[in-house]
PDB file of N, CA and C in Angstrom:
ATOM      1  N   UNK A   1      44.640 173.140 -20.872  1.00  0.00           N
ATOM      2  CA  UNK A   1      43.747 172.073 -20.485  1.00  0.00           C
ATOM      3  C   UNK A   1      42.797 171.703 -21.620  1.00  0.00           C
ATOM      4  N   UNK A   2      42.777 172.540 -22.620  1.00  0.00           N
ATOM      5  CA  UNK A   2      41.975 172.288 -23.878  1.00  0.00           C
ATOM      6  C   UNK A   2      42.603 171.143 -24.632  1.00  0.00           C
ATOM      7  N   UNK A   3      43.547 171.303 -24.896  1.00  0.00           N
ATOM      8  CA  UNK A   3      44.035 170.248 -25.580  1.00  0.00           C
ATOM      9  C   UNK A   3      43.914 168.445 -24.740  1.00  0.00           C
ATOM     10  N   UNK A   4      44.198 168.557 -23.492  1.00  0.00           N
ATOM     11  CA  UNK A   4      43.969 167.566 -22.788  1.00  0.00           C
ATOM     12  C   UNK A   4      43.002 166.686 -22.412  1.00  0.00           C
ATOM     13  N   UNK A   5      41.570 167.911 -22.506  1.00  0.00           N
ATOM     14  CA  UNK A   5      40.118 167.387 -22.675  1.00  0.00           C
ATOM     15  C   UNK A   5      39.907 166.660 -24.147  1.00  0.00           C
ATOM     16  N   UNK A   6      40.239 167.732 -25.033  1.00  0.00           N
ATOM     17  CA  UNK A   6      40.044 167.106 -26.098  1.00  0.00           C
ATOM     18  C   UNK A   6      40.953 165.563 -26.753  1.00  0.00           C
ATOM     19  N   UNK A   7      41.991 164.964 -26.314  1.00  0.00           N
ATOM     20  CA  UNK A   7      42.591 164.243 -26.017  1.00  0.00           C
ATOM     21  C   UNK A   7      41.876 163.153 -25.153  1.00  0.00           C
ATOM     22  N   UNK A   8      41.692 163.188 -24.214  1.00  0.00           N
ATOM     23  CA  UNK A   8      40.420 162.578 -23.577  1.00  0.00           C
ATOM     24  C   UNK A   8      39.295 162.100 -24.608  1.00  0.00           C
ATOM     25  N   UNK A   9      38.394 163.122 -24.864  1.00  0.00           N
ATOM     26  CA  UNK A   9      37.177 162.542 -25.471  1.00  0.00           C
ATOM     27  C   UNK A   9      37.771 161.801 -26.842  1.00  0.00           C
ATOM     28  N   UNK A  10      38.810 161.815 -27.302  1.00  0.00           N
ATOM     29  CA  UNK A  10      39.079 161.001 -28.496  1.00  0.00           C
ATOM     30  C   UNK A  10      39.648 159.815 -28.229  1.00  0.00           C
ATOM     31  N   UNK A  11      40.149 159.539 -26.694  1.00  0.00           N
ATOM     32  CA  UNK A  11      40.096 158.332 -26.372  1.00  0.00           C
ATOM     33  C   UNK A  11      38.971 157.353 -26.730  1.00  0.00           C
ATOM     34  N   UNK A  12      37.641 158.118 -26.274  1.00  0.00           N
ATOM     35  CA  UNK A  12      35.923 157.389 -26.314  1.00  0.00           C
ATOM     36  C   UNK A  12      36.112 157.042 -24.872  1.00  0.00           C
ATOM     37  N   UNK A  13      36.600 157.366 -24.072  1.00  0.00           N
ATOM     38  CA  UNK A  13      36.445 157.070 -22.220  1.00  0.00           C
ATOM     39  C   UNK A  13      36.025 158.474 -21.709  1.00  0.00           C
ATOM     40  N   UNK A  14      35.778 159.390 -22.403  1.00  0.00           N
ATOM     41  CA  UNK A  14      35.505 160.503 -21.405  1.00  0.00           C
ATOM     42  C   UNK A  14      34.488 160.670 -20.397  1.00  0.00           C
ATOM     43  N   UNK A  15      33.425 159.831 -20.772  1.00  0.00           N
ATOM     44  CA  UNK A  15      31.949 159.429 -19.972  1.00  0.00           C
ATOM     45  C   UNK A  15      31.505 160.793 -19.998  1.00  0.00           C
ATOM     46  N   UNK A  16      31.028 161.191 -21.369  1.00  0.00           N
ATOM     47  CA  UNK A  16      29.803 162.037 -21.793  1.00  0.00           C
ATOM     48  C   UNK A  16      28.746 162.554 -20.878  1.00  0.00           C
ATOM     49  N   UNK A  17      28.245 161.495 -20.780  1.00  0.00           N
ATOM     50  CA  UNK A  17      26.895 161.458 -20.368  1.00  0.00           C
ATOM     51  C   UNK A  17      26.605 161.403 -18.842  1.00  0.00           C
ATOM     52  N   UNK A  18      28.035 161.490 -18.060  1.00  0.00           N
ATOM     53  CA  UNK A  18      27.609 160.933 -16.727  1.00  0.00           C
ATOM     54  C   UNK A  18      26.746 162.787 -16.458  1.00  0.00           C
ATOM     55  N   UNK A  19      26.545 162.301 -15.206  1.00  0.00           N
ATOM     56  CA  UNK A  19      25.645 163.489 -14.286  1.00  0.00           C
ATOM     57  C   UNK A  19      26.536 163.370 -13.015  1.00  0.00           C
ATOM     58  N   UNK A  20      27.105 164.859 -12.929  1.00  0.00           N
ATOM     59  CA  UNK A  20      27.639 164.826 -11.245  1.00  0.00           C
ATOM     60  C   UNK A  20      26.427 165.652 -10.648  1.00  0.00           C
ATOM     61  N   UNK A  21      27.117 165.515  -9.421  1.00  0.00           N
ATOM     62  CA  UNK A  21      25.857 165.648  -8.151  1.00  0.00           C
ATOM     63  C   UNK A  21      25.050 167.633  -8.568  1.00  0.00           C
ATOM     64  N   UNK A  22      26.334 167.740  -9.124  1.00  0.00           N
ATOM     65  CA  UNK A  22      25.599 169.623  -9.747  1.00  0.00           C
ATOM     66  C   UNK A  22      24.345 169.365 -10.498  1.00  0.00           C
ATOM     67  N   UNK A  23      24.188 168.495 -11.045  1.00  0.00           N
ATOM     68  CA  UNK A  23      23.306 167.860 -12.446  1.00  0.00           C
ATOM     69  C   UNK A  23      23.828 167.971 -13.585  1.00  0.00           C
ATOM     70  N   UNK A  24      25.064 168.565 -13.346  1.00  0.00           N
ATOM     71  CA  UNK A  24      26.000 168.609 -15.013  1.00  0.00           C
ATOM     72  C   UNK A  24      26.547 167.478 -15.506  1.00  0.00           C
ATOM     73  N   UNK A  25      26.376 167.295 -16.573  1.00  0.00           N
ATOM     74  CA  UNK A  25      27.476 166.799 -17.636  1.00  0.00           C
ATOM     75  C   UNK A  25      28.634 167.365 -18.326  1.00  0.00           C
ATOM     76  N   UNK A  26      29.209 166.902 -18.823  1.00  0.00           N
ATOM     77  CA  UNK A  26      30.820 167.265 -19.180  1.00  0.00           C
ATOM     78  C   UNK A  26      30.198 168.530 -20.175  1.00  0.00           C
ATOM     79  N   UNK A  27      29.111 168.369 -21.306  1.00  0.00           N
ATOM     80  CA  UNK A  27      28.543 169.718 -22.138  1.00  0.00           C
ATOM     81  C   UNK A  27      28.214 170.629 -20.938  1.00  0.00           C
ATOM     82  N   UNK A  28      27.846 170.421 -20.305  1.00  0.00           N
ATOM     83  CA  UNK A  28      27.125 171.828 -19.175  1.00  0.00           C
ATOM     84  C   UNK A  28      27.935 172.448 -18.763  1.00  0.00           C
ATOM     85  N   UNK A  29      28.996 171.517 -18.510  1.00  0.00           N
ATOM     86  CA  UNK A  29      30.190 172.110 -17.744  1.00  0.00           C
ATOM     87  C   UNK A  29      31.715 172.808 -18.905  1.00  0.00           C
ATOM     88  N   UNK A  30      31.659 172.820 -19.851  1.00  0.00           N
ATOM     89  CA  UNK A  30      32.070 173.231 -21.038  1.00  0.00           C
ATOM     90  C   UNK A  30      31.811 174.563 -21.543  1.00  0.00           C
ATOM     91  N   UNK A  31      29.965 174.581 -21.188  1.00  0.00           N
ATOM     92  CA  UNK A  31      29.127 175.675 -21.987  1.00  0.00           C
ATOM     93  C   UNK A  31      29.396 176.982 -21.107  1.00  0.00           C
ATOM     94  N   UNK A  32      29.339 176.636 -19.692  1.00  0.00           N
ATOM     95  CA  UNK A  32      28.958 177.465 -18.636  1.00  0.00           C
ATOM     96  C   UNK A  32      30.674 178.386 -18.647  1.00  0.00           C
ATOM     97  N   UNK A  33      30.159 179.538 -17.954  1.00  0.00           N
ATOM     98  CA  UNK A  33      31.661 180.589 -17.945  1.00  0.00           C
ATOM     99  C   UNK A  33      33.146 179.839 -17.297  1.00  0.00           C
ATOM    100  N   UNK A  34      34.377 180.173 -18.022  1.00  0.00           N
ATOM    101  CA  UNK A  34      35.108 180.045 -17.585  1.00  0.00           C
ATOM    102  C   UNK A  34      35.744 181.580 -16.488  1.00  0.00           C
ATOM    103  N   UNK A  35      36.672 181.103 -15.224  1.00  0.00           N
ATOM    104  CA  UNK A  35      36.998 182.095 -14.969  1.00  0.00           C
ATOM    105  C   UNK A  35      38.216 183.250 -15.556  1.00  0.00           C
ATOM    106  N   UNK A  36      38.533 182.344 -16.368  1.00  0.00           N
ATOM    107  CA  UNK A  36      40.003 182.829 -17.304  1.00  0.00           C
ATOM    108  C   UNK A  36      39.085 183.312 -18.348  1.00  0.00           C
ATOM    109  N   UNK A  37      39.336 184.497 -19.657  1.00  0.00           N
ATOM    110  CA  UNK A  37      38.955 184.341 -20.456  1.00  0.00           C
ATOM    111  C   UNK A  37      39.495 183.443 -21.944  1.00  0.00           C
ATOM    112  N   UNK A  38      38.643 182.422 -21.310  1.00  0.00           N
ATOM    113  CA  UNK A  38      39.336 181.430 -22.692  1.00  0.00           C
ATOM    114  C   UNK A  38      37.669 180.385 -22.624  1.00  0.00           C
ATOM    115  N   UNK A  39      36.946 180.644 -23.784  1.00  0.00           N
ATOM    116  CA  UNK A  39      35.742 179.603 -24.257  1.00  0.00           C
ATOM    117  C   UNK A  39      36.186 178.270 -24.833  1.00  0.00           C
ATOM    118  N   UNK A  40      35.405 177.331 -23.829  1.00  0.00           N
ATOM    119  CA  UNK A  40      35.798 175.402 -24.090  1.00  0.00           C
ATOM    120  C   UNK A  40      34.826 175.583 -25.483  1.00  0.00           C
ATOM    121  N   UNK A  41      34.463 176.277 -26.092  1.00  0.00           N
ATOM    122  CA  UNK A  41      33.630 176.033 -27.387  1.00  0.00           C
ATOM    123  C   UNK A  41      34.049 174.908 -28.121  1.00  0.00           C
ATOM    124  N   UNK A  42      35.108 174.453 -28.571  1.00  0.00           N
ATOM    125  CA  UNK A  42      36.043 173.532 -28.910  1.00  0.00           C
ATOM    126  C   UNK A  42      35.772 172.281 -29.054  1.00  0.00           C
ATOM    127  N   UNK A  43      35.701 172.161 -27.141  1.00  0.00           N
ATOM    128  CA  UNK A  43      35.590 170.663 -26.444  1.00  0.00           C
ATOM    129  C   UNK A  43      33.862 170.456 -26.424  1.00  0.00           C
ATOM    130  N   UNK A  44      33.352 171.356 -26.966  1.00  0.00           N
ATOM    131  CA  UNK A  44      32.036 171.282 -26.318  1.00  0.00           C
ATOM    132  C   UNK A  44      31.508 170.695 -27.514  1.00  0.00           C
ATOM    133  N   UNK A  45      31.541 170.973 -29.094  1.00  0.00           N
ATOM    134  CA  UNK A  45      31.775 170.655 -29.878  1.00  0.00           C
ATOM    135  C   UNK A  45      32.012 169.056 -30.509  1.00  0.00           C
ATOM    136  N   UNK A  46      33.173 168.902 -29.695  1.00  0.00           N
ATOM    137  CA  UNK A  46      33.552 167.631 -29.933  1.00  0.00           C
ATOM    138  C   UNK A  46      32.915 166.657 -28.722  1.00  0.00           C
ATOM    139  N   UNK A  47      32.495 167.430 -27.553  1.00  0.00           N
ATOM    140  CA  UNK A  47      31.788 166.280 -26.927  1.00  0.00           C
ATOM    141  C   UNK A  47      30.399 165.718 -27.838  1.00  0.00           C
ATOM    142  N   UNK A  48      29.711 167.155 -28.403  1.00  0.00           N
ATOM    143  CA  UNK A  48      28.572 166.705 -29.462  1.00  0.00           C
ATOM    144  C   UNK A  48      29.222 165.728 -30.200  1.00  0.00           C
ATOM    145  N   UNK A  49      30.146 165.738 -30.788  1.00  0.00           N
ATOM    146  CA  UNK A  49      30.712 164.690 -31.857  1.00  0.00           C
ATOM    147  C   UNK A  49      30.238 163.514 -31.312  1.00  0.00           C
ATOM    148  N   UNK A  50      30.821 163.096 -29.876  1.00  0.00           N
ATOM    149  CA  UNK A  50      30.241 161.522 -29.539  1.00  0.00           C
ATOM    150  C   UNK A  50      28.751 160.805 -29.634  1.00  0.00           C
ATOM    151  N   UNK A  51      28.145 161.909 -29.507  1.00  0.00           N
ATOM    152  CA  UNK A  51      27.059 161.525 -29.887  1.00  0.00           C
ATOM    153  C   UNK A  51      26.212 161.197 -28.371  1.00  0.00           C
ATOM    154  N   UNK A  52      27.108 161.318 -27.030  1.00  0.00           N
ATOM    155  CA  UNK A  52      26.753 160.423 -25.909  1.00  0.00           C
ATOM    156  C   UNK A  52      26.322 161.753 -24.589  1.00  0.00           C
ATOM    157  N   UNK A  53      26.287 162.935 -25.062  1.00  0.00           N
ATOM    158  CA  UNK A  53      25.661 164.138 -24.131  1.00  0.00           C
ATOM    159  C   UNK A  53      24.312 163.708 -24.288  1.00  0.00           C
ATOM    160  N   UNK A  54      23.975 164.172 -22.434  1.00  0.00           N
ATOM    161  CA  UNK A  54      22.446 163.804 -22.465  1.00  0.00           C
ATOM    162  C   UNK A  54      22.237 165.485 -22.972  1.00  0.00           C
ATOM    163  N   UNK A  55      21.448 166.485 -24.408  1.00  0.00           N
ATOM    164  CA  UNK A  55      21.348 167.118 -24.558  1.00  0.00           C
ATOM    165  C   UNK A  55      20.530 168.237 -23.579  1.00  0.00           C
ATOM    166  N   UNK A  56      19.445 167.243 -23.113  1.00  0.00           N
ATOM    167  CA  UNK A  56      18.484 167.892 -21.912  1.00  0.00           C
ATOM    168  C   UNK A  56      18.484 167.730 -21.026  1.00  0.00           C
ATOM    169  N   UNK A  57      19.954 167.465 -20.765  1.00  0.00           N
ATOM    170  CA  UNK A  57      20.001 167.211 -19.082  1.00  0.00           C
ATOM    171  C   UNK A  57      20.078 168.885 -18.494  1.00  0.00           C
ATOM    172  N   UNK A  58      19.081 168.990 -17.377  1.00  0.00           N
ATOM    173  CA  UNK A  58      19.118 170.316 -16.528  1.00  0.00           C
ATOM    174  C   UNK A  58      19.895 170.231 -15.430  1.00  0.00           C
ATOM    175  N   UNK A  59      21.286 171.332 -14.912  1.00  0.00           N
ATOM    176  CA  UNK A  59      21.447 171.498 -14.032  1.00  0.00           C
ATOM    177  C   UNK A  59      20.708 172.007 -12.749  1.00  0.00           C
ATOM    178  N   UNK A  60      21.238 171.703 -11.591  1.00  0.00           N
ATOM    179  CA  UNK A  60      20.822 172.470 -10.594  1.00  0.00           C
ATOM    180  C   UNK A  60      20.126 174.166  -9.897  1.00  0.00           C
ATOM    181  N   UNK A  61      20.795 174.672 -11.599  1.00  0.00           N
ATOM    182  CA  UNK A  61      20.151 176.206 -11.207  1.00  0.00           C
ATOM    183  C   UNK A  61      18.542 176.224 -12.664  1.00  0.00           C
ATOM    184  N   UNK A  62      18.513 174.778 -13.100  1.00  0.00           N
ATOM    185  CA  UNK A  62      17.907 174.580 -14.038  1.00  0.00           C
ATOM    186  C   UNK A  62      18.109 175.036 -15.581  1.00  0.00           C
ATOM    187  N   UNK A  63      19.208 174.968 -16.029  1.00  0.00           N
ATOM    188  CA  UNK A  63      19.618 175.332 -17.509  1.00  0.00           C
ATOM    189  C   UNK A  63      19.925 174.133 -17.598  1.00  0.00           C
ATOM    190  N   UNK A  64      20.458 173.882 -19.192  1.00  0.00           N
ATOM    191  CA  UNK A  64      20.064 173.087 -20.415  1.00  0.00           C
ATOM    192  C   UNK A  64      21.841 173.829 -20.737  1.00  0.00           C
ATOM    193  N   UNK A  65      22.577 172.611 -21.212  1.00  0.00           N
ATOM    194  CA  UNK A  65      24.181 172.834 -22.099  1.00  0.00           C
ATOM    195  C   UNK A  65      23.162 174.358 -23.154  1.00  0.00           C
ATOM    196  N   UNK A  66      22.167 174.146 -23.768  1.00  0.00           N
ATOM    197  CA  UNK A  66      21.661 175.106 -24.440  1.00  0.00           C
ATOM    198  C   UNK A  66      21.673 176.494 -24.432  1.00  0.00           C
ATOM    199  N   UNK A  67      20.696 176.473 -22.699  1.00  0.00           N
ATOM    200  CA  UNK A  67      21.023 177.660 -22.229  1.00  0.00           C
ATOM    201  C   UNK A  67      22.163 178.492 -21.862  1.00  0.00           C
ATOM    202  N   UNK A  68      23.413 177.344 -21.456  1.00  0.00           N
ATOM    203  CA  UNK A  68      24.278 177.741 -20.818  1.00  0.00           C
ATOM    204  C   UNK A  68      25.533 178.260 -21.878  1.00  0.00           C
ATOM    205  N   UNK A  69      25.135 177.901 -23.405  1.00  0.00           N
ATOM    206  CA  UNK A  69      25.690 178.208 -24.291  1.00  0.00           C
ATOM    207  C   UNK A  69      25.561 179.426 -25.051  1.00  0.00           C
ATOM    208  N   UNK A  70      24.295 179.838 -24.835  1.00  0.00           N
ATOM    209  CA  UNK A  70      23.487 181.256 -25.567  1.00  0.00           C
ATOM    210  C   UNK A  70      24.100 182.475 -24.277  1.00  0.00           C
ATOM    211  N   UNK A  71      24.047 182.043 -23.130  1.00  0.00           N
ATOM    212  CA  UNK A  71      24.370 182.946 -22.368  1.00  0.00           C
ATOM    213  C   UNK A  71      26.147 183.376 -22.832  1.00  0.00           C
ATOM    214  N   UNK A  72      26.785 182.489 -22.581  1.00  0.00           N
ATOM    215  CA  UNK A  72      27.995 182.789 -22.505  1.00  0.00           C
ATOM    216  C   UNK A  72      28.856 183.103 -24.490  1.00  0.00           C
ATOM    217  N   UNK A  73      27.840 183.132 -25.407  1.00  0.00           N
ATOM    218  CA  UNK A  73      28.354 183.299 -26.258  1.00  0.00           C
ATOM    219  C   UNK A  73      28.543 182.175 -27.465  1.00  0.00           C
ATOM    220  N   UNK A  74      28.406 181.183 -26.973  1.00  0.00           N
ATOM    221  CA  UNK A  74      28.632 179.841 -28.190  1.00  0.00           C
ATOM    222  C   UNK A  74      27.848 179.874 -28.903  1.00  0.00           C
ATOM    223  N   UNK A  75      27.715 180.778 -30.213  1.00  0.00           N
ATOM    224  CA  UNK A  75      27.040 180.227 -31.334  1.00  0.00           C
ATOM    225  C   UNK A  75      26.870 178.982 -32.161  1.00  0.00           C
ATOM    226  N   UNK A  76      28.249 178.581 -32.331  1.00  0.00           N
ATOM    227  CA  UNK A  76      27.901 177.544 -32.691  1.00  0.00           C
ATOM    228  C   UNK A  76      27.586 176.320 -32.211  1.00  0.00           C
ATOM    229  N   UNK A  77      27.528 176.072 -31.053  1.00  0.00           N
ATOM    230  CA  UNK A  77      26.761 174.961 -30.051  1.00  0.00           C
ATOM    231  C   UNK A  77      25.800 175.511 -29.767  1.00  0.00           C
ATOM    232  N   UNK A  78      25.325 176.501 -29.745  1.00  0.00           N
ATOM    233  CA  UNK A  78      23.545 176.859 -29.610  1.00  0.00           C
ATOM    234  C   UNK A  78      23.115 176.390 -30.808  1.00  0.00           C
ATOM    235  N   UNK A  79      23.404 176.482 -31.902  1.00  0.00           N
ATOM    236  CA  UNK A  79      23.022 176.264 -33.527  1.00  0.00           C
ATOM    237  C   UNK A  79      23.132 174.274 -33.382  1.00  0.00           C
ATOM    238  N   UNK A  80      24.371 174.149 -33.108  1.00  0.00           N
ATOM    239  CA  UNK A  80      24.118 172.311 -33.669  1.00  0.00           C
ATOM    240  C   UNK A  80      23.168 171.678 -32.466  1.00  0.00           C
ATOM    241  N   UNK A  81      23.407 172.522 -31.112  1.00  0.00           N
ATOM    242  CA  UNK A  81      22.014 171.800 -30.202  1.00  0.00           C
ATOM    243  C   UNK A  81      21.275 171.722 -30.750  1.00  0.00           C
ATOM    244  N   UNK A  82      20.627 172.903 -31.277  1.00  0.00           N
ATOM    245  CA  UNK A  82      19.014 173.404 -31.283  1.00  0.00           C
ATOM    246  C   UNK A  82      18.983 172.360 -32.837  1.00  0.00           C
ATOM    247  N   UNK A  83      19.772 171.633 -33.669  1.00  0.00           N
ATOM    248  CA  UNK A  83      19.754 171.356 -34.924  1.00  0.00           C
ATOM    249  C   UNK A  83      19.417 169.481 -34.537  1.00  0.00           C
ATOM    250  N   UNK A  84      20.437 169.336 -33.424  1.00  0.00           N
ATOM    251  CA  UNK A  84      20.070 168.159 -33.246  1.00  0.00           C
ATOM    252  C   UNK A  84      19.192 168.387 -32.923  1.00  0.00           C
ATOM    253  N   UNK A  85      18.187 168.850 -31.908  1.00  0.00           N
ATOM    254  CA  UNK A  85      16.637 168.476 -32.061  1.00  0.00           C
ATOM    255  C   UNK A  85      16.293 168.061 -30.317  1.00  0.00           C
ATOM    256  N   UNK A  86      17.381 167.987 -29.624  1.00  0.00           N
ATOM    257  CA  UNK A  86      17.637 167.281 -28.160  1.00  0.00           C
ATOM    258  C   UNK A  86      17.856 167.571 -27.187  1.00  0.00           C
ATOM    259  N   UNK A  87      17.716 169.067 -27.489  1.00  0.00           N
ATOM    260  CA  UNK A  87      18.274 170.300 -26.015  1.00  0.00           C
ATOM    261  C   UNK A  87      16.882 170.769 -25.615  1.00  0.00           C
ATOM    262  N   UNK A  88      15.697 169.913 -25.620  1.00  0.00           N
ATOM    263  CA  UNK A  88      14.566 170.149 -24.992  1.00  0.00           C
ATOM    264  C   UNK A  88      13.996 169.738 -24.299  1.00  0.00           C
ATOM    265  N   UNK A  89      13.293 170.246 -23.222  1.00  0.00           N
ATOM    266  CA  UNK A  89      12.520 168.927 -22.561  1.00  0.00           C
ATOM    267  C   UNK A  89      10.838 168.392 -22.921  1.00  0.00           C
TER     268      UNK A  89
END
């Protein structure tokens, strides 16, 4: 399914930025645990590429793509969040 997401967002239709009713966006939902062990680090990555993640959008249990990235291990999307400047409120 990695390859398929990422396929997607290089369309430019993936709709980044929407908010489902969880309060996630497609980054929140990327960052946060998978039940398989396999990390969307990848896609999460390239959703930053678009440029169109709301960075500070908070889910429902109140984390930040930020938080939800430090927890589960993504260094390097904790690093280009915190670089863009936008994973704050």
């Amino acid at each position: 399914m990695i390859e398929v997401a990422l396929e997607l967002i290089k369309t430019g239709k993936s709709n980044p930025d929407h908010i489902d009713k969880a309060g996630c966006t497609a980054l929140i939902w990327t960052c946060q645990p998978c039940l398989e062990e396999v990390t969307l680090e990848e896609v999460a990555l390239e959703l930053l590429k678009t440029g169109h993640s709301n960075h500070a959008q908070v889910d429902k249990k109140g984390y930040t793509a930020l938080i939800w990235a430090c927890r589960t291990g993504m260094k390097e999307v904790a690093l280009k969040l915190i670089k863009m400047g936008q994973s704050f409120q």
